[in-house]
Protein backbone atom coordinates (compact mmCIF):
# COMPACT_ATOMS: atom_id res chain seq x y z
CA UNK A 1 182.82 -35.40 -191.31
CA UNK A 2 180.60 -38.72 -189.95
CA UNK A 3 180.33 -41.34 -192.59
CA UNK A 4 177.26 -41.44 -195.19
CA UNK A 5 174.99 -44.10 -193.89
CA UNK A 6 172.39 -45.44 -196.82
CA UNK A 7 170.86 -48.43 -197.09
CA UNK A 8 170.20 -50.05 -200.03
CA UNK A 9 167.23 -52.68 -199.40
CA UNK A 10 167.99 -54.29 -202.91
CA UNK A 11 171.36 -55.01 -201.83
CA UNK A 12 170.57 -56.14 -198.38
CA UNK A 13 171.65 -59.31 -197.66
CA UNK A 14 168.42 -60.24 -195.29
CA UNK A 15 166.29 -58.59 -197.94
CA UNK A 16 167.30 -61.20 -200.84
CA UNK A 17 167.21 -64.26 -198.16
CA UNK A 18 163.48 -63.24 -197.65
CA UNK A 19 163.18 -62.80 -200.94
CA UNK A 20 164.47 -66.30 -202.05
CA UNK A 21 162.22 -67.74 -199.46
CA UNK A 22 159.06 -66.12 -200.86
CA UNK A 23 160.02 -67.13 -203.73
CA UNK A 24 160.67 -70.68 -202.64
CA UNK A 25 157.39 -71.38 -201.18
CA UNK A 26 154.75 -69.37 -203.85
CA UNK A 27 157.01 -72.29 -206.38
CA UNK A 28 154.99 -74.66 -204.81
CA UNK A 29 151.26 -75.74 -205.18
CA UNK A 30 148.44 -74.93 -202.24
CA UNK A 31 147.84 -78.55 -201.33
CA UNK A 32 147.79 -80.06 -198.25
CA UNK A 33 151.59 -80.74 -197.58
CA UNK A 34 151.95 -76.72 -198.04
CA UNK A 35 148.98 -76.87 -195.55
CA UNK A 36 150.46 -78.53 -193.40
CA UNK A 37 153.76 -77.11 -193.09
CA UNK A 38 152.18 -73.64 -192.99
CA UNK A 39 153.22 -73.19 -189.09
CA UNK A 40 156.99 -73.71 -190.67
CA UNK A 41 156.10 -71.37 -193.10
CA UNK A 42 155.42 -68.74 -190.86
CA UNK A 43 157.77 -69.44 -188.14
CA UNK A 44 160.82 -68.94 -190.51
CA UNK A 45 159.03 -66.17 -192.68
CA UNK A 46 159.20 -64.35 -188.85
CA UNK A 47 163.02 -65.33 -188.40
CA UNK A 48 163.51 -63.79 -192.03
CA UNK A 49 161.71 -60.35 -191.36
CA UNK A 50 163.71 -60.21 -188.29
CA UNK A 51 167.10 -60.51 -189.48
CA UNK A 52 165.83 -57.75 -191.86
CA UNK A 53 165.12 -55.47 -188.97
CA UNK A 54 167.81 -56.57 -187.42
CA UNK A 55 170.39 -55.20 -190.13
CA UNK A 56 168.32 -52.07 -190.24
CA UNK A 57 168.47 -51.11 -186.61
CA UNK A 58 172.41 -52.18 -186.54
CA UNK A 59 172.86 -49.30 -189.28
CA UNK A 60 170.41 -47.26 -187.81
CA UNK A 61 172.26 -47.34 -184.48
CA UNK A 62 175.37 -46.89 -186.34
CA UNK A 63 174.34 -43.68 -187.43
CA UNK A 64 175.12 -42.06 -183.66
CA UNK A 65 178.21 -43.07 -183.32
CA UNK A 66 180.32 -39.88 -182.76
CA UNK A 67 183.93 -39.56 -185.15
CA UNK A 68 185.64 -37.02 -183.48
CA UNK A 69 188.67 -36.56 -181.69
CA UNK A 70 187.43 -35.51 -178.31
CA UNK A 71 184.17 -34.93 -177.34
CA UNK A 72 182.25 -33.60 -174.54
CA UNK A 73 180.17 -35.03 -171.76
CA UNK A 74 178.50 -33.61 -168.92
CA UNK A 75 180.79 -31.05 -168.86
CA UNK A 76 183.97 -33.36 -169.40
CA UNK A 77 186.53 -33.12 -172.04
CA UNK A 78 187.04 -36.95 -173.16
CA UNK A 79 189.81 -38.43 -175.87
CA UNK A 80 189.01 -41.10 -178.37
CA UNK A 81 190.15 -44.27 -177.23
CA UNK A 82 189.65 -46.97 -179.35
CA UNK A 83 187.16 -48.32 -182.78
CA UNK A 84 185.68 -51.90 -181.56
CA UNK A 85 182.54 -53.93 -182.08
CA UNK A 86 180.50 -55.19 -179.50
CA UNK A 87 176.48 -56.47 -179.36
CA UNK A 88 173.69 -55.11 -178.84
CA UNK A 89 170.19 -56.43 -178.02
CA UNK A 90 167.07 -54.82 -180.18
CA UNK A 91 163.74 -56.20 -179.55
CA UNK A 92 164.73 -58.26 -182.86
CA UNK A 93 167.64 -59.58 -181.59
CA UNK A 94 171.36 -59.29 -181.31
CA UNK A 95 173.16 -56.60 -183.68
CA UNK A 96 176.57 -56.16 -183.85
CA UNK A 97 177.53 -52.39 -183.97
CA UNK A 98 181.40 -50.71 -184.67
CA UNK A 99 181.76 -47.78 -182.45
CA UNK A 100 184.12 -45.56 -180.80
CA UNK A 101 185.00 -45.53 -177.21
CA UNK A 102 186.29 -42.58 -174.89
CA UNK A 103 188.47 -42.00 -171.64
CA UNK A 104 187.88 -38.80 -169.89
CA UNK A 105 191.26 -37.20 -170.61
CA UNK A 106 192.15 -36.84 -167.07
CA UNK A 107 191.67 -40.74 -166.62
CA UNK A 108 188.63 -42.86 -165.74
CA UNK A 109 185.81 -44.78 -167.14
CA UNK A 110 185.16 -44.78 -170.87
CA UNK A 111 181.93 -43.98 -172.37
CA UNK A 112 180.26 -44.80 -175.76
CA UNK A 113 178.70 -41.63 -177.46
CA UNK A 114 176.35 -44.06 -179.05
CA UNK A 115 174.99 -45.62 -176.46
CA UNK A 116 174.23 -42.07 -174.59
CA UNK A 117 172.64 -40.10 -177.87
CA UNK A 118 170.77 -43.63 -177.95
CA UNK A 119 169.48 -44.31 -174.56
CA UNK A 120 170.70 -48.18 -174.33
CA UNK A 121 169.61 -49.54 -170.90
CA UNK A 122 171.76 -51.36 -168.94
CA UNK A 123 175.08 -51.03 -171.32
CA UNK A 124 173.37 -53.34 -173.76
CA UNK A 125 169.09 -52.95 -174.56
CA UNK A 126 167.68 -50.55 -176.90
CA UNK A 127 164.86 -48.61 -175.10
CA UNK A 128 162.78 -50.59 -177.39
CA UNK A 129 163.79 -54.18 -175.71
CA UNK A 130 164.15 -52.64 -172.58
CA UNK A 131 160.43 -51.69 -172.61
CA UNK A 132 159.62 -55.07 -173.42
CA UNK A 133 161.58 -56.44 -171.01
CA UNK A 134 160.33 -54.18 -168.02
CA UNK A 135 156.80 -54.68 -169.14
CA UNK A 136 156.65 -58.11 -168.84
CA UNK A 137 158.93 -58.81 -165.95
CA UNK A 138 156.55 -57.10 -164.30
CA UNK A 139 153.60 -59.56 -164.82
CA UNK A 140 155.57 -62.57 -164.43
CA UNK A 141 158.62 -63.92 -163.03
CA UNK A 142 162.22 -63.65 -164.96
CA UNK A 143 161.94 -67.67 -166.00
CA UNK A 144 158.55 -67.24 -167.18
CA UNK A 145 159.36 -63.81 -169.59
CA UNK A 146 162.46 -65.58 -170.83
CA UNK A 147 160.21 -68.77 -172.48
CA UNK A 148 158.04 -65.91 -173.59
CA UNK A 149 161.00 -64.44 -175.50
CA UNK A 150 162.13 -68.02 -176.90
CA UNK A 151 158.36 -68.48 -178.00
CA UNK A 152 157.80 -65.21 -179.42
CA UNK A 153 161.12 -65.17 -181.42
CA UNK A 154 163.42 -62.41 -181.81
CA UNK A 155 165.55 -61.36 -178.93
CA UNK A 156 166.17 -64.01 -176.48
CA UNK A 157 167.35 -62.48 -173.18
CA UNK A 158 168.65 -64.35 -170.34
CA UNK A 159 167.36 -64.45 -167.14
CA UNK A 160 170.00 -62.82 -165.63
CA UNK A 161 169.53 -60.06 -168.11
CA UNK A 162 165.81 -60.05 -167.86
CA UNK A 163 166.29 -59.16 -164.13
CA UNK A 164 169.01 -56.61 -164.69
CA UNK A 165 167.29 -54.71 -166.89
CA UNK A 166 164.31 -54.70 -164.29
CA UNK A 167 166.40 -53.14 -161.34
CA UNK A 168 168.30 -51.02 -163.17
CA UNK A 169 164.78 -49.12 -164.34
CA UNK A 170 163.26 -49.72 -160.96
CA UNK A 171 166.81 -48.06 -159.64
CA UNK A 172 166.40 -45.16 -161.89
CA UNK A 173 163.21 -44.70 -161.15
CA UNK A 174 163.31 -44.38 -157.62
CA UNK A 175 166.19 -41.95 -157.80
CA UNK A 176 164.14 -39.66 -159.66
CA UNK A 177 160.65 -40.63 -158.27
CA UNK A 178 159.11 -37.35 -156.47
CA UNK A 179 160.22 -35.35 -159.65
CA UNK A 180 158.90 -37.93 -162.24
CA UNK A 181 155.67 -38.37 -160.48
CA UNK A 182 155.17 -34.41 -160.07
CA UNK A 183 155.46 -34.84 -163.71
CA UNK A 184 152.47 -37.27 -164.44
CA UNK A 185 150.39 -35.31 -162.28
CA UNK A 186 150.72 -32.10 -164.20
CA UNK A 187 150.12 -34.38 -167.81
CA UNK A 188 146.74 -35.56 -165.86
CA UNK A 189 143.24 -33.55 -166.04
CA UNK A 190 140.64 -34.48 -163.38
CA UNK A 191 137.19 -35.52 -165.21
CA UNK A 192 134.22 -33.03 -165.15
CA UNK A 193 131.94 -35.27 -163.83
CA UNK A 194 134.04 -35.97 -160.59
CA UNK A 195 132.64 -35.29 -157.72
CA UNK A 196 134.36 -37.50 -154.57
CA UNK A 197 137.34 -38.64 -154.11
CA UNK A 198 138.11 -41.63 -151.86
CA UNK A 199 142.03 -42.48 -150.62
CA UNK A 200 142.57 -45.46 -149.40
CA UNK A 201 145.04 -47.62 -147.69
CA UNK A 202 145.76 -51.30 -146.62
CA UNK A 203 148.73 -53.47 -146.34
CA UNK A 204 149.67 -57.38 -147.50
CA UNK A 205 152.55 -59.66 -146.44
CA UNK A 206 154.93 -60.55 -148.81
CA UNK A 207 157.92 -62.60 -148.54
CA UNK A 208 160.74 -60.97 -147.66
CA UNK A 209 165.02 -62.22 -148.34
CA UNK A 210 166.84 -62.57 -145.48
CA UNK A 211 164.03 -61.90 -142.92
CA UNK A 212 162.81 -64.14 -139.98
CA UNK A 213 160.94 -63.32 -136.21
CA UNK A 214 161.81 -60.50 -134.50
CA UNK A 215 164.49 -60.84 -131.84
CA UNK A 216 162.46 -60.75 -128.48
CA UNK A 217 165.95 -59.70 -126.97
CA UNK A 218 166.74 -57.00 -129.02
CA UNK A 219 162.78 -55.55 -128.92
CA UNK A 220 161.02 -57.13 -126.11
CA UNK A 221 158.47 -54.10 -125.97
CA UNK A 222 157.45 -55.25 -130.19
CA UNK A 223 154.82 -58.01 -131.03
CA UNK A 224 155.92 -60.06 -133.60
CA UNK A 225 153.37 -59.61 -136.64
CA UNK A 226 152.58 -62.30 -139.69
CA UNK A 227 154.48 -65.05 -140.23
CA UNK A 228 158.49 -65.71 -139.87
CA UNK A 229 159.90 -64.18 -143.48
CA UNK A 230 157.06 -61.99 -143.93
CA UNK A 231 156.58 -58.09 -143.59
CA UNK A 232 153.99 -55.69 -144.58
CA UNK A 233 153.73 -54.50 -148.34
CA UNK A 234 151.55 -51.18 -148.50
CA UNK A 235 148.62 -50.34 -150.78
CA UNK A 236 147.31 -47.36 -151.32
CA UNK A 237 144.55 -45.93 -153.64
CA UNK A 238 143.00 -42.92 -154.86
CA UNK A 239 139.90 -42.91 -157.04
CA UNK A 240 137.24 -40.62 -158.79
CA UNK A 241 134.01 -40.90 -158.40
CA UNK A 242 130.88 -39.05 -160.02
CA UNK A 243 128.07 -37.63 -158.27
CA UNK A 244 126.24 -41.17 -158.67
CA UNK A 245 128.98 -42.96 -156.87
CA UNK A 246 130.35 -44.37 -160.42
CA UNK A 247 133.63 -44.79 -160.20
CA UNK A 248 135.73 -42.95 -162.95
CA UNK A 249 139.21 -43.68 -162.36
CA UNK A 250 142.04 -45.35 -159.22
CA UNK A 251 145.75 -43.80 -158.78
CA UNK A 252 147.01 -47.09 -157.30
CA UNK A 253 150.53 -47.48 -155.42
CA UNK A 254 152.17 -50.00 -154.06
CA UNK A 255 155.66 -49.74 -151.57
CA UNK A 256 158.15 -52.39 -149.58
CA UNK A 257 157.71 -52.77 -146.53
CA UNK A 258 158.55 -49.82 -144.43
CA UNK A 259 158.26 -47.97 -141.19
CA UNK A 260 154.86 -46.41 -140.86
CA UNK A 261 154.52 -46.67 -144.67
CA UNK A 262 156.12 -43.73 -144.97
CA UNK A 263 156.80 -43.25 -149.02
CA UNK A 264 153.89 -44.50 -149.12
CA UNK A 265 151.96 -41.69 -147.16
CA UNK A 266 153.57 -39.37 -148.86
CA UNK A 267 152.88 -40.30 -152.30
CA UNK A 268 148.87 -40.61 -151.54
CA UNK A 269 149.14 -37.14 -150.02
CA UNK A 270 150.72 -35.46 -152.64
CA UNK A 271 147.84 -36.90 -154.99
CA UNK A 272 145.30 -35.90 -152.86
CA UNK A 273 146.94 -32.28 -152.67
CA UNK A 274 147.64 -32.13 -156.57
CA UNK A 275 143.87 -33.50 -157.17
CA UNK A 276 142.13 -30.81 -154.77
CA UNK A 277 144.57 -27.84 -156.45
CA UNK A 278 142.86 -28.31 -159.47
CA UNK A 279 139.29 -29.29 -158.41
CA UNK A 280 139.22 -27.72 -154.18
CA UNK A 281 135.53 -28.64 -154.11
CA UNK A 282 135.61 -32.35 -154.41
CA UNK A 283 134.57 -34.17 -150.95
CA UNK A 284 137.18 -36.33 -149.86
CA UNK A 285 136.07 -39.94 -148.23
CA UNK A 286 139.27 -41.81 -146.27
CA UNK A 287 138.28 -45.73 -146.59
CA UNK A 288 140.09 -47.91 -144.95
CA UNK A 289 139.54 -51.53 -142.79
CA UNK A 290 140.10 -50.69 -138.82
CA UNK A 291 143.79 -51.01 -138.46
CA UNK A 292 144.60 -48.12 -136.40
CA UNK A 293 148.12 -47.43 -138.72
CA UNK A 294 145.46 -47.11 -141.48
CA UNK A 295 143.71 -43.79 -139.54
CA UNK A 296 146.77 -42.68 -137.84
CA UNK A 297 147.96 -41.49 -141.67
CA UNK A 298 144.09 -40.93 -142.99
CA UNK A 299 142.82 -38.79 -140.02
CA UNK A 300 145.63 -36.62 -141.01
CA UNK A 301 144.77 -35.46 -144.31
CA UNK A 302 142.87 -31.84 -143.89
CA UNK A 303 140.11 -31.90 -146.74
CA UNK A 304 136.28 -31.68 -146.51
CA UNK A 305 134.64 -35.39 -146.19
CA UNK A 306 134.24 -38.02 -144.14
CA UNK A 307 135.82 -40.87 -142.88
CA UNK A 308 134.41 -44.67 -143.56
CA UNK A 309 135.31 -47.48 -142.03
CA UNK A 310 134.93 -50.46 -144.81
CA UNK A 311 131.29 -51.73 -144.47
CA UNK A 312 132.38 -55.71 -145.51
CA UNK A 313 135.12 -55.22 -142.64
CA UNK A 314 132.46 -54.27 -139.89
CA UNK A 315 130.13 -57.42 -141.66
CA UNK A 316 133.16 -59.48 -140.65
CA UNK A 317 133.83 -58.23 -137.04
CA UNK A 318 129.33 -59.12 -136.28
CA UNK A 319 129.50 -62.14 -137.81
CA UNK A 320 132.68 -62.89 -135.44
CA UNK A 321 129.91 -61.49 -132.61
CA UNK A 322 127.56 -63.67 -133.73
CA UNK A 323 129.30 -67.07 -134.01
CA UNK A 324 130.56 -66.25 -130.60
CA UNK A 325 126.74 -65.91 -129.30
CA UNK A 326 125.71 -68.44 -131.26
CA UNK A 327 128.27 -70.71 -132.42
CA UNK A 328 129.94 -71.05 -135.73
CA UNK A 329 127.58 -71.62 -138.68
CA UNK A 330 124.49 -71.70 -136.62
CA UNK A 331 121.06 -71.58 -138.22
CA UNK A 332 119.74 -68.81 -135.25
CA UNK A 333 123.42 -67.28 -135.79
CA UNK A 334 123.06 -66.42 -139.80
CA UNK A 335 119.45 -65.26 -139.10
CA UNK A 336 120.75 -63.06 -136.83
CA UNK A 337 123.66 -62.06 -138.91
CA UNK A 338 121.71 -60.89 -141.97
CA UNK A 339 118.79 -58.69 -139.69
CA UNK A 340 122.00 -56.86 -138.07
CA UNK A 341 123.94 -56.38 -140.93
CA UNK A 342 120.76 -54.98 -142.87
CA UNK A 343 120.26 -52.97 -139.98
CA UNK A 344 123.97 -51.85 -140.30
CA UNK A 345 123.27 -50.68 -143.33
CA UNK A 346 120.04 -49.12 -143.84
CA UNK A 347 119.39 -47.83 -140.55
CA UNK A 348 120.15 -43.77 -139.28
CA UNK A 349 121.57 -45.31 -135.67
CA UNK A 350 122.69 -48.41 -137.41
CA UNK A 351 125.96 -48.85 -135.29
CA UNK A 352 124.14 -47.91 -131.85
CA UNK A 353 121.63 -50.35 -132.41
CA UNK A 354 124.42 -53.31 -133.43
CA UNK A 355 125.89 -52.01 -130.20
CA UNK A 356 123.05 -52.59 -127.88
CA UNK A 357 121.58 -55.67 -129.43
CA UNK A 358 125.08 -57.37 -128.92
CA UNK A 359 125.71 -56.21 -125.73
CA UNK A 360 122.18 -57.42 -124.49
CA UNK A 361 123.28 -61.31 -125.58
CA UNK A 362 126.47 -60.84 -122.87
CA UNK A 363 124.24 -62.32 -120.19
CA UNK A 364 124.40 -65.98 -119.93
CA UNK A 365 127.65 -66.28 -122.03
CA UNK A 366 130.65 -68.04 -120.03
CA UNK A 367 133.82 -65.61 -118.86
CA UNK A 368 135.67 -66.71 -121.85
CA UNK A 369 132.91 -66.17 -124.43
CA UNK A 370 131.96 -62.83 -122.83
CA UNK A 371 135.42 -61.35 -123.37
CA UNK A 372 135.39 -62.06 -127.13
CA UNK A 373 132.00 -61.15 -127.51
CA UNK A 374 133.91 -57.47 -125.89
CA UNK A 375 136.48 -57.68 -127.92
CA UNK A 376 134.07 -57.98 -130.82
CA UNK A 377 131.71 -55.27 -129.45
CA UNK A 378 134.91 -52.54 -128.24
CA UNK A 379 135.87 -52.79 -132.39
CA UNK A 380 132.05 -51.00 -132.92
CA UNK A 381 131.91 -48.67 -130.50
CA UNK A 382 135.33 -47.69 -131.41
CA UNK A 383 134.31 -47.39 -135.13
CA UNK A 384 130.94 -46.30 -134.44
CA UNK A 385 131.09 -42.30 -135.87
CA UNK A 386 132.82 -43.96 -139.07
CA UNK A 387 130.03 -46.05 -139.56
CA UNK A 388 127.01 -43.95 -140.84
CA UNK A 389 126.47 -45.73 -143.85
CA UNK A 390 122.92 -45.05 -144.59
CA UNK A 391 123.76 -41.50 -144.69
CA UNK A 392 126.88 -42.33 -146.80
CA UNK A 393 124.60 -43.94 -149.25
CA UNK A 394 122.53 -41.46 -149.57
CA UNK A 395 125.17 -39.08 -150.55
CA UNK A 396 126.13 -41.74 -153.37
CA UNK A 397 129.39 -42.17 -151.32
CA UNK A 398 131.68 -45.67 -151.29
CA UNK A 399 131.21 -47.66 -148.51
CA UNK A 400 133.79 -50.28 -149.37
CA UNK A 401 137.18 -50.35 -149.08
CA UNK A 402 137.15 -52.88 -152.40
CA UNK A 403 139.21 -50.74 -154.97
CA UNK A 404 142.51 -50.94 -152.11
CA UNK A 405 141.88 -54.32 -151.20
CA UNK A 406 141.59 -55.51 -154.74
CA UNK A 407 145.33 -53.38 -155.12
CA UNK A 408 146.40 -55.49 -152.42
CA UNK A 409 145.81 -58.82 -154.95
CA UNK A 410 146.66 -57.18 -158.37
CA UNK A 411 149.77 -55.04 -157.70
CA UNK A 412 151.25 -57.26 -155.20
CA UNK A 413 149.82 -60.88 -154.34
CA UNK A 414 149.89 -62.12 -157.96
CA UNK A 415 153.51 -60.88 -158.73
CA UNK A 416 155.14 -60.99 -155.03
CA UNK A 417 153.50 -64.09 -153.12
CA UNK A 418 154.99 -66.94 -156.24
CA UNK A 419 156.33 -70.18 -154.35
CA UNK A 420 159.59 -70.24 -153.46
CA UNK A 421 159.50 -66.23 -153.90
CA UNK A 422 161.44 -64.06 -151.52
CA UNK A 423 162.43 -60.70 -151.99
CA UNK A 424 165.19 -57.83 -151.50
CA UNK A 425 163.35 -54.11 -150.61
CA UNK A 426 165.35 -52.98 -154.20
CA UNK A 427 164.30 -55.87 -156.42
CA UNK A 428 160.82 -55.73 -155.02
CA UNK A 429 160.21 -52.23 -155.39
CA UNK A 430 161.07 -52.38 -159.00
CA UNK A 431 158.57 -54.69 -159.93
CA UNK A 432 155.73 -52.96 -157.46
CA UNK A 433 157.01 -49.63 -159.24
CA UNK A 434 155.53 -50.70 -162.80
CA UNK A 435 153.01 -52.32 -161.69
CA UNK A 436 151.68 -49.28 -159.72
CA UNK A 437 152.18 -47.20 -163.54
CA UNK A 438 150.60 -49.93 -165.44
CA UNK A 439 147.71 -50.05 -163.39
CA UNK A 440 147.57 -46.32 -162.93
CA UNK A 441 147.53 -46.28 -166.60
CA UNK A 442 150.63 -44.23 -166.57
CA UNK A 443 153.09 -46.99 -168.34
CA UNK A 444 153.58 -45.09 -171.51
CA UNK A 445 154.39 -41.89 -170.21
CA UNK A 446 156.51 -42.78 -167.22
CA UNK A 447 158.53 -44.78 -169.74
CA UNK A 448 158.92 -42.01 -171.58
CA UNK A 449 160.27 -40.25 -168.31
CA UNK A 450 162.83 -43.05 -167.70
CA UNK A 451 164.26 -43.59 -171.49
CA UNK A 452 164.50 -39.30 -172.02
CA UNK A 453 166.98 -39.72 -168.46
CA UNK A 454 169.07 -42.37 -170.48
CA UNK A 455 170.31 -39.88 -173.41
CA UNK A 456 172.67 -37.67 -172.57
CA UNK A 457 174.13 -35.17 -174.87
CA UNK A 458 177.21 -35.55 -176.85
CA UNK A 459 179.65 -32.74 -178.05
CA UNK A 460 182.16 -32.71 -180.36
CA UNK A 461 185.08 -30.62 -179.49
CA UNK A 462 186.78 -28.58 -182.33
CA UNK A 463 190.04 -26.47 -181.46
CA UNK A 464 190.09 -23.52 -184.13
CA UNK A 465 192.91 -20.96 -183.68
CA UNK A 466 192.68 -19.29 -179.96
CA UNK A 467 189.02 -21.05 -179.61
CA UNK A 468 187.61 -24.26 -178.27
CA UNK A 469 183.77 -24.91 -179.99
CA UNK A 470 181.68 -27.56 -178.80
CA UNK A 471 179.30 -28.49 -181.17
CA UNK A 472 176.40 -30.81 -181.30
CA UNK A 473 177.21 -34.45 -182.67
């Protein structure tokens, strides 16, 4: 038999402190030293309603403990052990729970029946804190969320345990990543209005732990790329757009760096492939900058549409033509800048003619000047069938590789790129993790993924005569 559990509010101990504090304060007249202790008022009103829901959630979590004498667990027969208290952190604080621990009965690690039927992250937070936790560490750094907490009231995790909780979720996560996001995918509907869809990709630097220049010893055949400490952090996007080139929503991702982005890849493809299994007759436009990793994964993916090269990306690579003609910030030189780019943009054979009108100011430039000017002119004519973008207009298709670029900042420049911020592939992909589901507006049901993989079930294990029943606790 478990114990009755009731709760009798009238006889709660938190319940008559808030009570006698009501009471307290409505004693006293509205005038202005109430007034003016009214922040008081409300600060320790909070405290009060908190130790209330406090002492519920301790009995409420009591409820799950498991009396039994052995009970079974994935498939293993464990003994009771021992009866002991230990804390707990709810998102209104600490609670002190009694419950039972068990040994496998062949020997090992104990387990807490409680804790699995509850789903308490990282042997301590109830999925409520831990949600709180994870949410925030995600937009800010652990010292940040932890004055956050103190300000807020109720729990007050430590920054230790603020990070914990944020790579043991991230850990989880990733272990059951492909399945989990097969899962969101099939929760999803594509919008009737949708017409294109556009996948993008990009990359950022971000700090890395433990990470400096390349050893030209061990690679001499590599370039070193970005700055000593730094590696690549890939973005990728996928968005809906209607027939009007609105756009409806952006799938955004975010991975560590890695060899030829290669989770990443994957990840954008299976969208893509889940996307065009529902809807086959949406034209797909791959948007990217010029990087040839970019269109080494993009001109891979087989679907009707056509590749872009980002418009504001080509802008930059004339002006750089321009300034080399003309000089930096010349008068003649932003003239010239603004016809060509029009031009760019507008017209049929708007490449070609960038192409030849550049080439034709080569002449007179000095042997240093002209091989810029080439370098400057080889990035066009290299770019030029991905750069119809009158016709693209026309066809109400993106131009702009804005949405991944603007993934770049939001998912990883304002959380990775903090001073004095350096990180490990596992603690960074946690963060990037939630911060791909937030902004994919995914959060609440990929947290409901993660805290369903924390219960386990939990059977009690009743010898009658000849028979062994396990039944549900």
């Amino acid at each position: 038999m478990e114990p009755c559990h009731k709760l009798h509010l009238e006889k709660s101990p938190a319940m008559a402190a808030l009570q006698r504090f009501v009471d307290n304060r409505w004693q006293r007249p509205a005038d202005e030293e109430a007034a003016e202790s009214f922040e008081s008022f409300e600060r320790e009103l909070h405290e009060r309603v908190l130790a209330l829901e406090r002492e519920v959630v301790a009995q409420e979590m009591a409820r799950f403990d498991v009396v039994a004498q052995r009970v079974e667990v994935g498939g293993t027969i464990h003994r009771l052990a021992v009866r002991s208290e230990a804390p707990y952190v709810c998102a209104a604080g600490e609670v002190r729970v009694e419950r039972n621990l068990f040994v496998p009965c062949t020997g090992g690690r104990a387990i807490c029946p409680l804790e699995l039927r509850l789903g308490v992250v990282a042997g301590q937070f109830t999925p409520r804190a831990a949600r709180q936790i994870t949410f925030l560490v995600a937009q800010l750094p652990s010292r940040d969320v932890e004055e956050i907490f103190v300000e807020l009231g109720g729990m007050h995790p430590s920054r230790s345990s603020i990070d914990r909780v944020g790579k043991v979720v991230g850990a989880v996560w990733e272990e059951h990543r492909q399945q989990w996001e097969a899962a969101l995918r099939q929760q999803e509907t594509v919008p009737l209005e949708a017409q294109v869809l556009a996948l993008s990709l990009d990359g950022v630097m971000i700090p890395m732990r433990g990470c400096g220049r390349r050893d030209k010893r061990s690679q001499p055949h590599k370039r070193p790329q970005g700055p000593a400490g730094f590696k690549e952090a890939g973005c990728g996007t996928v968005s809906l757009h209607d027939g009007e080139g609105e756009r409806l929503h952006t799938l955004r991702y975010a991975r560590m760096p890695q060899a030829k982005k290669a989770t990443l890849t994957k990840q954008l493809r299976a969208e893509v492939q889940g996307i065009l299994s529902v809807c086959p007759d949406l034209v797909v436009v791959k948007l990217a900058d010029g990087a040839k990793e970019n269109w080494r994964f993009l001109s891979t993916v087989e679907a009707k549409g056509p590749e872009i090269v980002d418009f504001y990306h080509a802008s930059e690579h004339l002006k750089g033509a321009l300034d080399v003609i003309f000089g930096e910030g010349s008068v003649q030189g932003r003239a010239e800048f603004e016809r060509l780019r029009l031009i760019l943009k507008e017209d049929d054979k708007g490449a070609e003619r960038v192409i030849k009108t550049l080439a034709g100011y080569r002449r007179g430039l000095s042997r240093s000047r002209q091989r810029r000017l080439d370098k400057e002119v080889g990035y066009f004519k290299r770019q030029k069938a991905r750069m119809h973008y009158a016709a693209y207009q026309r066809q109400h298709l993106p131009i702009a590789s804005g949405v991944v670029e603007a993934a770049c900042k939001t998912l990883v420049t304002e959380r990775m790129k903090g001073s004095g911020m350096a990180w490990s592939p596992a603690g960074g992909q946690a963060i990037l993790t939630v911060r791909s589901l937030i902004q994919s507006g995914r959060w609440s049901r990929g947290w409901a993924l993660f805290a369903a993989s924390q219960r386990q079930g939990v059977y009690r294990v009743i010898h009658h005569r000849h028979l062994t029943l396990h039944q549900a606790a």
